[in-house]
PDB file of N, CA and C in Angstrom:
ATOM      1  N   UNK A   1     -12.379 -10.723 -12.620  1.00  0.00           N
ATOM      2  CA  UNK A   1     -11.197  -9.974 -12.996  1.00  0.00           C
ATOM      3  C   UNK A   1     -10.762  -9.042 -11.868  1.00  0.00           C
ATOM      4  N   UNK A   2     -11.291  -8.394 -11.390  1.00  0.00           N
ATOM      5  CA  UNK A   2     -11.410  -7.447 -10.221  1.00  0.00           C
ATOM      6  C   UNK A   2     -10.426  -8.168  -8.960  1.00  0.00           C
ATOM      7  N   UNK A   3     -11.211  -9.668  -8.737  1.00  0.00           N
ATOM      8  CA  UNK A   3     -10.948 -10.293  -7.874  1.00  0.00           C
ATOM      9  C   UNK A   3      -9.235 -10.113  -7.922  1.00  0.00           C
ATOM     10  N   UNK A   4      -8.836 -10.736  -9.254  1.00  0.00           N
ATOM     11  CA  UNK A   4      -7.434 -11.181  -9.960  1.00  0.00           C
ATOM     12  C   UNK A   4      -6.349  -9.855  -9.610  1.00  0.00           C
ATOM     13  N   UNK A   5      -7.218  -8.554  -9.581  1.00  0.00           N
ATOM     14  CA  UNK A   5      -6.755  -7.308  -9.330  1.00  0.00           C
ATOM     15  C   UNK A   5      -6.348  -7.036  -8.112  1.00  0.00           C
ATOM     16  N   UNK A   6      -7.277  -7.437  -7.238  1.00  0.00           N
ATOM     17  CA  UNK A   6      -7.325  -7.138  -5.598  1.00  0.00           C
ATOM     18  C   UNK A   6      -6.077  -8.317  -5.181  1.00  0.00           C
ATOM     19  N   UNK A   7      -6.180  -9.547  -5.361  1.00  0.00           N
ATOM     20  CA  UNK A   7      -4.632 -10.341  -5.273  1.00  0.00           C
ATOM     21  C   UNK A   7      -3.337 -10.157  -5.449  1.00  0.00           C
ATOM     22  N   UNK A   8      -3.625  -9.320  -6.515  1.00  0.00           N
ATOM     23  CA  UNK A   8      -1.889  -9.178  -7.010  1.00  0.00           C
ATOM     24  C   UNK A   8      -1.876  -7.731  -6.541  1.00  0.00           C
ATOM     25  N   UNK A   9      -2.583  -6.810  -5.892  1.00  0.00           N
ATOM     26  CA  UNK A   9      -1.882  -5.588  -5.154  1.00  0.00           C
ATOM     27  C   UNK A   9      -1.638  -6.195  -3.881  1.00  0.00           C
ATOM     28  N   UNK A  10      -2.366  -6.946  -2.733  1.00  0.00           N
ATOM     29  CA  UNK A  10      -2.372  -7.968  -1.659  1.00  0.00           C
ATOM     30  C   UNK A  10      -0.991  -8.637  -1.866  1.00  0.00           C
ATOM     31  N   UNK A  11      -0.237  -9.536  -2.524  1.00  0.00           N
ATOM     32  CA  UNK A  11       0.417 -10.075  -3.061  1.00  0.00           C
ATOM     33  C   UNK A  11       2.113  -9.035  -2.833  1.00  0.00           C
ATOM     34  N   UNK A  12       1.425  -8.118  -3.560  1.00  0.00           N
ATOM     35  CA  UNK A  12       2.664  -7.078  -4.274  1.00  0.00           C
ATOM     36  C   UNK A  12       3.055  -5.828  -2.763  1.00  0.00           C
ATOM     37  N   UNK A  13       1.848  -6.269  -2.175  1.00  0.00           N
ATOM     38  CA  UNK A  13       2.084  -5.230  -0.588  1.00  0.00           C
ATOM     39  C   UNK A  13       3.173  -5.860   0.148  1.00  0.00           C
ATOM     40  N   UNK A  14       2.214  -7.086   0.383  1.00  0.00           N
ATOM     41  CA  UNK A  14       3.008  -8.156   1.287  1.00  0.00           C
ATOM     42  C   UNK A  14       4.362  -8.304   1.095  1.00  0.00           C
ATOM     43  N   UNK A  15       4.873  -8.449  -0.308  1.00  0.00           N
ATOM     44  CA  UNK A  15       6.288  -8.722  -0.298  1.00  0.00           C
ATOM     45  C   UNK A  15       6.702  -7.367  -0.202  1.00  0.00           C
ATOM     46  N   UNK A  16       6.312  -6.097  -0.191  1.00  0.00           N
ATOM     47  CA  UNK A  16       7.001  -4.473   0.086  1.00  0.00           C
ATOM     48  C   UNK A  16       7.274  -4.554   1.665  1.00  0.00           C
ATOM     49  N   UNK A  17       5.890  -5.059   2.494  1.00  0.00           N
ATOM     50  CA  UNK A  17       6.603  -4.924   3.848  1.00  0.00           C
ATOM     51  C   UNK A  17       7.178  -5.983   4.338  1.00  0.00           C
ATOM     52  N   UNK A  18       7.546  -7.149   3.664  1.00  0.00           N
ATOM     53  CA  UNK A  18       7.987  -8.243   3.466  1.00  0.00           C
ATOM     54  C   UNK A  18       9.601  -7.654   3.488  1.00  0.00           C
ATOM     55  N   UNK A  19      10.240  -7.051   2.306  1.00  0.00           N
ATOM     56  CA  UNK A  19      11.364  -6.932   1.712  1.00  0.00           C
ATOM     57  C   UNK A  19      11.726  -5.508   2.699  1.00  0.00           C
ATOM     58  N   UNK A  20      11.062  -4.667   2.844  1.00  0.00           N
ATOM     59  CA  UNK A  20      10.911  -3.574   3.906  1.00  0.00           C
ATOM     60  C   UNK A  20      11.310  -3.588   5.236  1.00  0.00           C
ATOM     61  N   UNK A  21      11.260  -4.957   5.903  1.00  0.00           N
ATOM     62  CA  UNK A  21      10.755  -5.177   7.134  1.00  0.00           C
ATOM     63  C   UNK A  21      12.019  -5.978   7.669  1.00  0.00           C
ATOM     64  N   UNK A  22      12.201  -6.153   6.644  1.00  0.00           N
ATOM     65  CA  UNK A  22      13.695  -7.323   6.774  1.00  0.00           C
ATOM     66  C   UNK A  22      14.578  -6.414   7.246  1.00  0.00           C
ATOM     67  N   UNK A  23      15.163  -5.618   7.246  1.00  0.00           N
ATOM     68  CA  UNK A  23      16.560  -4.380   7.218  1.00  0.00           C
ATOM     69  C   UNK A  23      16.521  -5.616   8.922  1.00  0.00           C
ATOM     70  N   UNK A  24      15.675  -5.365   9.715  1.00  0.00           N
ATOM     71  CA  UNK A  24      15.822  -6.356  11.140  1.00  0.00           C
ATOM     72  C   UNK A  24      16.675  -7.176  11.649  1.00  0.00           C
ATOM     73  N   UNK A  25      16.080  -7.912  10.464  1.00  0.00           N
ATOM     74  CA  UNK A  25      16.593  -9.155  10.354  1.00  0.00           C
ATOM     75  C   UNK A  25      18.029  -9.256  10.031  1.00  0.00           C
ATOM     76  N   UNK A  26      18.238  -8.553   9.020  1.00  0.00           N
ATOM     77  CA  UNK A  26      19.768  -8.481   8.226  1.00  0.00           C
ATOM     78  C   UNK A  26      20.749  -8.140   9.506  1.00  0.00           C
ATOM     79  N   UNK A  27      20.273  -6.819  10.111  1.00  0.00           N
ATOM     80  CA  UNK A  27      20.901  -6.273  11.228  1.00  0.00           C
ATOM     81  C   UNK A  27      21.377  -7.159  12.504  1.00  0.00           C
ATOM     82  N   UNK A  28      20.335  -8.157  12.442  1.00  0.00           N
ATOM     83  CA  UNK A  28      20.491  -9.286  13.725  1.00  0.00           C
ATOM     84  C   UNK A  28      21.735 -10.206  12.793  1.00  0.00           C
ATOM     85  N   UNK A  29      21.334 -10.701  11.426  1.00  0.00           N
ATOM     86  CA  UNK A  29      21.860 -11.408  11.441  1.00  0.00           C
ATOM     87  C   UNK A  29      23.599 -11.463  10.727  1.00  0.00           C
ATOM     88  N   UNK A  30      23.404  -9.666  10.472  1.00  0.00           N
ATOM     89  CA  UNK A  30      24.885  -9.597  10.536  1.00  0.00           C
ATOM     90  C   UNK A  30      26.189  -8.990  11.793  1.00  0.00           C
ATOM     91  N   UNK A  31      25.636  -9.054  12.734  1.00  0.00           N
ATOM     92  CA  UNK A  31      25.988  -9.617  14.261  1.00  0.00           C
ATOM     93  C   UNK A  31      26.293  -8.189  14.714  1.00  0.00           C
ATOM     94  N   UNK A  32      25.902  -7.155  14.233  1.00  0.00           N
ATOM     95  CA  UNK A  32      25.999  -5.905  14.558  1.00  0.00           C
ATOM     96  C   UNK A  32      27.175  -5.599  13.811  1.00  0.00           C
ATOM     97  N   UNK A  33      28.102  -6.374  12.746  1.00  0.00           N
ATOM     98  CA  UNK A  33      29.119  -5.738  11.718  1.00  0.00           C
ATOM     99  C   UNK A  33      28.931  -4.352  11.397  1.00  0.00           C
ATOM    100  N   UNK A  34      27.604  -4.389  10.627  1.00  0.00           N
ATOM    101  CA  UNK A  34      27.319  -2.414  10.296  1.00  0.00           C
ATOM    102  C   UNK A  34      26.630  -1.809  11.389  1.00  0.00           C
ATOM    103  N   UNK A  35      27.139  -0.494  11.198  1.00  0.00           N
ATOM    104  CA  UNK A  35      26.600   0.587  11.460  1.00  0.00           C
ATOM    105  C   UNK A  35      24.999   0.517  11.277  1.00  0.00           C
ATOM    106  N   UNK A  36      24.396   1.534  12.005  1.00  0.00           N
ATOM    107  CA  UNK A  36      22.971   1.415  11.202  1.00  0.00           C
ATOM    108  C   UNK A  36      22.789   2.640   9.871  1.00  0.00           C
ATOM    109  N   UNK A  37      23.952   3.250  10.459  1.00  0.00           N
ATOM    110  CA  UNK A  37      23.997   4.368   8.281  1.00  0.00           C
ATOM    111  C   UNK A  37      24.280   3.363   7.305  1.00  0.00           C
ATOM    112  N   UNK A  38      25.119   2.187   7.812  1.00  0.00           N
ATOM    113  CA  UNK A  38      25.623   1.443   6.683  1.00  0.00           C
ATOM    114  C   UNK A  38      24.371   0.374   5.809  1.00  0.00           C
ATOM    115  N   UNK A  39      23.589   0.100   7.132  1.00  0.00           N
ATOM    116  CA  UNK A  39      22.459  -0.853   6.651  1.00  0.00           C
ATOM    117  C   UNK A  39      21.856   0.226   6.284  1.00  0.00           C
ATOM    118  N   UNK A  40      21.223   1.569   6.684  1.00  0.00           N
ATOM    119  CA  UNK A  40      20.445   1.981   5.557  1.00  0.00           C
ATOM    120  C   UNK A  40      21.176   2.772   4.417  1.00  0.00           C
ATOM    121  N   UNK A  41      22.616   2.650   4.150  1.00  0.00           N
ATOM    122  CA  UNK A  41      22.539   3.415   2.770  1.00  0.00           C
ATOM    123  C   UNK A  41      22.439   1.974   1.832  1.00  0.00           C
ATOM    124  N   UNK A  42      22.807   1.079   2.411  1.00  0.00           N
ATOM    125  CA  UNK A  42      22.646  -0.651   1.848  1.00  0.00           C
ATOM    126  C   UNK A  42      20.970  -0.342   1.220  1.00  0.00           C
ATOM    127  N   UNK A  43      20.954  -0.539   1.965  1.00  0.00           N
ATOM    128  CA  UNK A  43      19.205  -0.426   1.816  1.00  0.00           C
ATOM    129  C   UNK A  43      18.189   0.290   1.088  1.00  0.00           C
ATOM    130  N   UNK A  44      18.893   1.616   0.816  1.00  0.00           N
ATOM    131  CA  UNK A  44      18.304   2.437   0.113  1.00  0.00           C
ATOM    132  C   UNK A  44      18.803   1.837  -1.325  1.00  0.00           C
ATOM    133  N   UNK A  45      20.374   2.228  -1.394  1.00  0.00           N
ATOM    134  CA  UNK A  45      21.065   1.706  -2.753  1.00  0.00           C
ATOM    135  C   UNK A  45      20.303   0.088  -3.761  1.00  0.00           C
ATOM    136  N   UNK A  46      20.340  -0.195  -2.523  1.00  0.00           N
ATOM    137  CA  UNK A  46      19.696  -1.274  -3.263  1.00  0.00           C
ATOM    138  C   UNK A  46      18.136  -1.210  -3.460  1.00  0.00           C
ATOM    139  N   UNK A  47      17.251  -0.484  -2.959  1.00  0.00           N
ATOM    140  CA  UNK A  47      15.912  -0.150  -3.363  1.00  0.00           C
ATOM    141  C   UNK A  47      15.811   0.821  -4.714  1.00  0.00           C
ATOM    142  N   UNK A  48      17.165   1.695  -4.714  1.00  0.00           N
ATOM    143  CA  UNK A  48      17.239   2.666  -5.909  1.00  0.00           C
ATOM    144  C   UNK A  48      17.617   1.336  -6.922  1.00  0.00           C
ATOM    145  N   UNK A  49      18.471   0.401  -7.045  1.00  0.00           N
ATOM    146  CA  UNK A  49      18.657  -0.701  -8.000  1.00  0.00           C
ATOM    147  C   UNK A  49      17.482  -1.286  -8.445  1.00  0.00           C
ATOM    148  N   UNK A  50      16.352  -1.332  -7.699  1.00  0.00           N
ATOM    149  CA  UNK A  50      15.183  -2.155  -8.110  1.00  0.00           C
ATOM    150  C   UNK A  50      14.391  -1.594  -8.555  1.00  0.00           C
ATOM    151  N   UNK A  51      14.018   0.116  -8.285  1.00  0.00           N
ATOM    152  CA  UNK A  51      13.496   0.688  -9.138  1.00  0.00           C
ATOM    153  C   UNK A  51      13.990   1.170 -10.180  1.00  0.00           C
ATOM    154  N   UNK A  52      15.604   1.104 -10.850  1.00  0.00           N
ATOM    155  CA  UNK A  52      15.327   1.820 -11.779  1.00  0.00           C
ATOM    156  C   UNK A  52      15.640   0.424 -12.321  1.00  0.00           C
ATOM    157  N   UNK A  53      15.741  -0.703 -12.486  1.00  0.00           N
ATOM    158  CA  UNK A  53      15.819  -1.889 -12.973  1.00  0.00           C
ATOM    159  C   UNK A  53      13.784  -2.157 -13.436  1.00  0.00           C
ATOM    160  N   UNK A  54      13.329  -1.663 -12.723  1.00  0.00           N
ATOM    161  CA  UNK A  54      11.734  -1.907 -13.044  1.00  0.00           C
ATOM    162  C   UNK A  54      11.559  -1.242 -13.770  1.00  0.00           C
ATOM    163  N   UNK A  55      11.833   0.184 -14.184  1.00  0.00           N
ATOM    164  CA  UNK A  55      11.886   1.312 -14.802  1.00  0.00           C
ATOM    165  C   UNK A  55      12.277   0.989 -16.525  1.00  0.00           C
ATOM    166  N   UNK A  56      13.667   0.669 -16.207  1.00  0.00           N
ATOM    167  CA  UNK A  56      14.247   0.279 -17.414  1.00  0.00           C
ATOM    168  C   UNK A  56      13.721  -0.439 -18.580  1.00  0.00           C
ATOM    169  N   UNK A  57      13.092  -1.922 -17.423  1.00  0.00           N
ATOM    170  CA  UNK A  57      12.479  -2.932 -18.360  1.00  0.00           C
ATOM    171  C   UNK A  57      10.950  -2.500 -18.467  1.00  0.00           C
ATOM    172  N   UNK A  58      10.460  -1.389 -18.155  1.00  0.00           N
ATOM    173  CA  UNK A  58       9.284  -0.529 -18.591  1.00  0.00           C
ATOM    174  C   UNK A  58       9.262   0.428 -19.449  1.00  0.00           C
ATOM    175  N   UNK A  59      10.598   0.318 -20.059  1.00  0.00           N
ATOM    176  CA  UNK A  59      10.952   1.640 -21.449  1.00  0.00           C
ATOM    177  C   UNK A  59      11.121   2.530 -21.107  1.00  0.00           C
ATOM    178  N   UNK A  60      10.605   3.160 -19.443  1.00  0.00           N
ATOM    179  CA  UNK A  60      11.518   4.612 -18.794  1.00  0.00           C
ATOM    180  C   UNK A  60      12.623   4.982 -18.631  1.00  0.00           C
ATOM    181  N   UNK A  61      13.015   6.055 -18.735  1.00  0.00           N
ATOM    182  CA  UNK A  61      14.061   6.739 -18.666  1.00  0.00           C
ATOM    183  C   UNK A  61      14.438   7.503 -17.303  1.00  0.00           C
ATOM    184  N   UNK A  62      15.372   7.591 -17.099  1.00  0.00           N
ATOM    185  CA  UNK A  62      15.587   8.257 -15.589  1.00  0.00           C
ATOM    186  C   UNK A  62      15.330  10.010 -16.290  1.00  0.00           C
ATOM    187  N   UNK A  63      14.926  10.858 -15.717  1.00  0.00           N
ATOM    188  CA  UNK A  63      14.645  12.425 -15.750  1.00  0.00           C
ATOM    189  C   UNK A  63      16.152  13.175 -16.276  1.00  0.00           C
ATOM    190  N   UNK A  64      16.048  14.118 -16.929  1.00  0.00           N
ATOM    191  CA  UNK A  64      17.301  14.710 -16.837  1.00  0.00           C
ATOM    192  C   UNK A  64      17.337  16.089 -16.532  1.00  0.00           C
ATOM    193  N   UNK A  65      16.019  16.328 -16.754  1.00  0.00           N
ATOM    194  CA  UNK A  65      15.767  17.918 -16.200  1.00  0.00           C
ATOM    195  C   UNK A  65      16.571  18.264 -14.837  1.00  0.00           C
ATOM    196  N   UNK A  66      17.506  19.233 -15.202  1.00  0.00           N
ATOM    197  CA  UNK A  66      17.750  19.677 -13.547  1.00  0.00           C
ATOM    198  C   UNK A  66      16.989  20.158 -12.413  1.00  0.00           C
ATOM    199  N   UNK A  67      15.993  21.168 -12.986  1.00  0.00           N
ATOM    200  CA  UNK A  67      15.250  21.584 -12.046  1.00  0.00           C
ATOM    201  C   UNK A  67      14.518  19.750 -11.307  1.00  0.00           C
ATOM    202  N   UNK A  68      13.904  19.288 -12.162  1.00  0.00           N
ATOM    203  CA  UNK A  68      13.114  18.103 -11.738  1.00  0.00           C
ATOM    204  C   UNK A  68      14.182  17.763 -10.363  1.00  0.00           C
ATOM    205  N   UNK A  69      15.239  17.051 -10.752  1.00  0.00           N
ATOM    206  CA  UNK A  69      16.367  16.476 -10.226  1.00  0.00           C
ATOM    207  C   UNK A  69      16.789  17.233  -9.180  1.00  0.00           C
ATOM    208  N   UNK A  70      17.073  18.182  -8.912  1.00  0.00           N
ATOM    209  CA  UNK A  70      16.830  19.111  -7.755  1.00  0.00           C
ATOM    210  C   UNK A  70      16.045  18.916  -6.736  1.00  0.00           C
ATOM    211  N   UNK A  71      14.415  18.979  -7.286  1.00  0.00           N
ATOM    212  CA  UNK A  71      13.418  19.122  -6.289  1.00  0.00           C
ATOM    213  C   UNK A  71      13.342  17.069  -5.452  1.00  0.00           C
ATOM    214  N   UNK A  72      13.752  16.079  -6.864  1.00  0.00           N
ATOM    215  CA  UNK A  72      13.709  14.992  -6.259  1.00  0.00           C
ATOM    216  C   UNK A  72      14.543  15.183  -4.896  1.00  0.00           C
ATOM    217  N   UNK A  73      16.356  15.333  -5.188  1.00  0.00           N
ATOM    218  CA  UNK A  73      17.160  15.735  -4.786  1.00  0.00           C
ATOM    219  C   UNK A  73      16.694  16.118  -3.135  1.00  0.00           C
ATOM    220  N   UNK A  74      16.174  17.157  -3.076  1.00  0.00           N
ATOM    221  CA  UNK A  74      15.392  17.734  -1.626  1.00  0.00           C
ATOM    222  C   UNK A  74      14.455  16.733  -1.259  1.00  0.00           C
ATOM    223  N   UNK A  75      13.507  16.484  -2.221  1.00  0.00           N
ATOM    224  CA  UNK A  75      12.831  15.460  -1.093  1.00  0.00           C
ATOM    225  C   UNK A  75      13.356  14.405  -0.582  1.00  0.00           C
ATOM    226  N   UNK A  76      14.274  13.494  -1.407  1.00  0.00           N
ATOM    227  CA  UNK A  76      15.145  12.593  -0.683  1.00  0.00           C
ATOM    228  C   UNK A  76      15.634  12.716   0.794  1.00  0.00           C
ATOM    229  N   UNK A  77      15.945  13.508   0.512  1.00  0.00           N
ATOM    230  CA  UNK A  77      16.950  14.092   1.524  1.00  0.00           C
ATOM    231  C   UNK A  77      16.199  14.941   2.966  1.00  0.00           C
ATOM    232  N   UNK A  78      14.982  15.494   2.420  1.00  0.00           N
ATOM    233  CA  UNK A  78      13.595  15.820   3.764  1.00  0.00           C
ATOM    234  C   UNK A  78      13.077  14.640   3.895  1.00  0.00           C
ATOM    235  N   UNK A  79      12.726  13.511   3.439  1.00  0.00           N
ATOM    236  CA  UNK A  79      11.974  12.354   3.582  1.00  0.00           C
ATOM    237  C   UNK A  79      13.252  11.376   4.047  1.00  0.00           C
ATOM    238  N   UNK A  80      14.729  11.137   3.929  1.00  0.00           N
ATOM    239  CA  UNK A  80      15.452  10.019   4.290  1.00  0.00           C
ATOM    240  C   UNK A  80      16.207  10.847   5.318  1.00  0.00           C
ATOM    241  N   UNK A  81      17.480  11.430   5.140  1.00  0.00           N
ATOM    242  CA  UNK A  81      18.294  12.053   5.852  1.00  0.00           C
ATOM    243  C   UNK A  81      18.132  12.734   7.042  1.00  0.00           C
ATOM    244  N   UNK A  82      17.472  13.790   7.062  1.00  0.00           N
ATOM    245  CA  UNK A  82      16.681  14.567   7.965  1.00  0.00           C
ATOM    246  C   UNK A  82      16.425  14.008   9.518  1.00  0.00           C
ATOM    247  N   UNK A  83      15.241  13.456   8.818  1.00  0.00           N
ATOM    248  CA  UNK A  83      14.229  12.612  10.324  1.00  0.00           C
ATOM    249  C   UNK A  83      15.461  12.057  10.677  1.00  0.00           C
TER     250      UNK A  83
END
């Protein structure tokens, strides 16, 4: 069982830096059309689509607390924007 465990995180990595790793690729292969803000707000937007689509069909709810939403709010924005 363990084994079955250790596969499907292996599995579930691979396609993160798999799906991660691509932005590259997209960039080559859309001939330099975007910007590179444009490929990453692409990029993000669509990573925010997949998590709250995972979310959803997991019975979660997005937060509504403001304070919460705030502090997400900042880290987004120290962890993406910033650097």
């Amino acid at each position: 069982m363990r084994a079955r465990h250790e596969i499907g995180r292996a599995a579930a990595l691979s396609g993160l830096s798999l799906l991660w790793g691509s932005v590259f690729l997209w960039i080559k292969i859309s001939g330099y059309g975007f910007s590179p803000v444009e490929m990453v707000f692409v990029r993000l937007v669509l990573g925010a689509a997949m998590l709250m689509a995972t979310g959803l069909s997991r019975g979660q709810r997005p937060p509504r607390d403001r304070k919460l939403l705030g502090h997400m709010a900042l880290a987004a924005l120290l962890g993406n924007a910033v650097p």
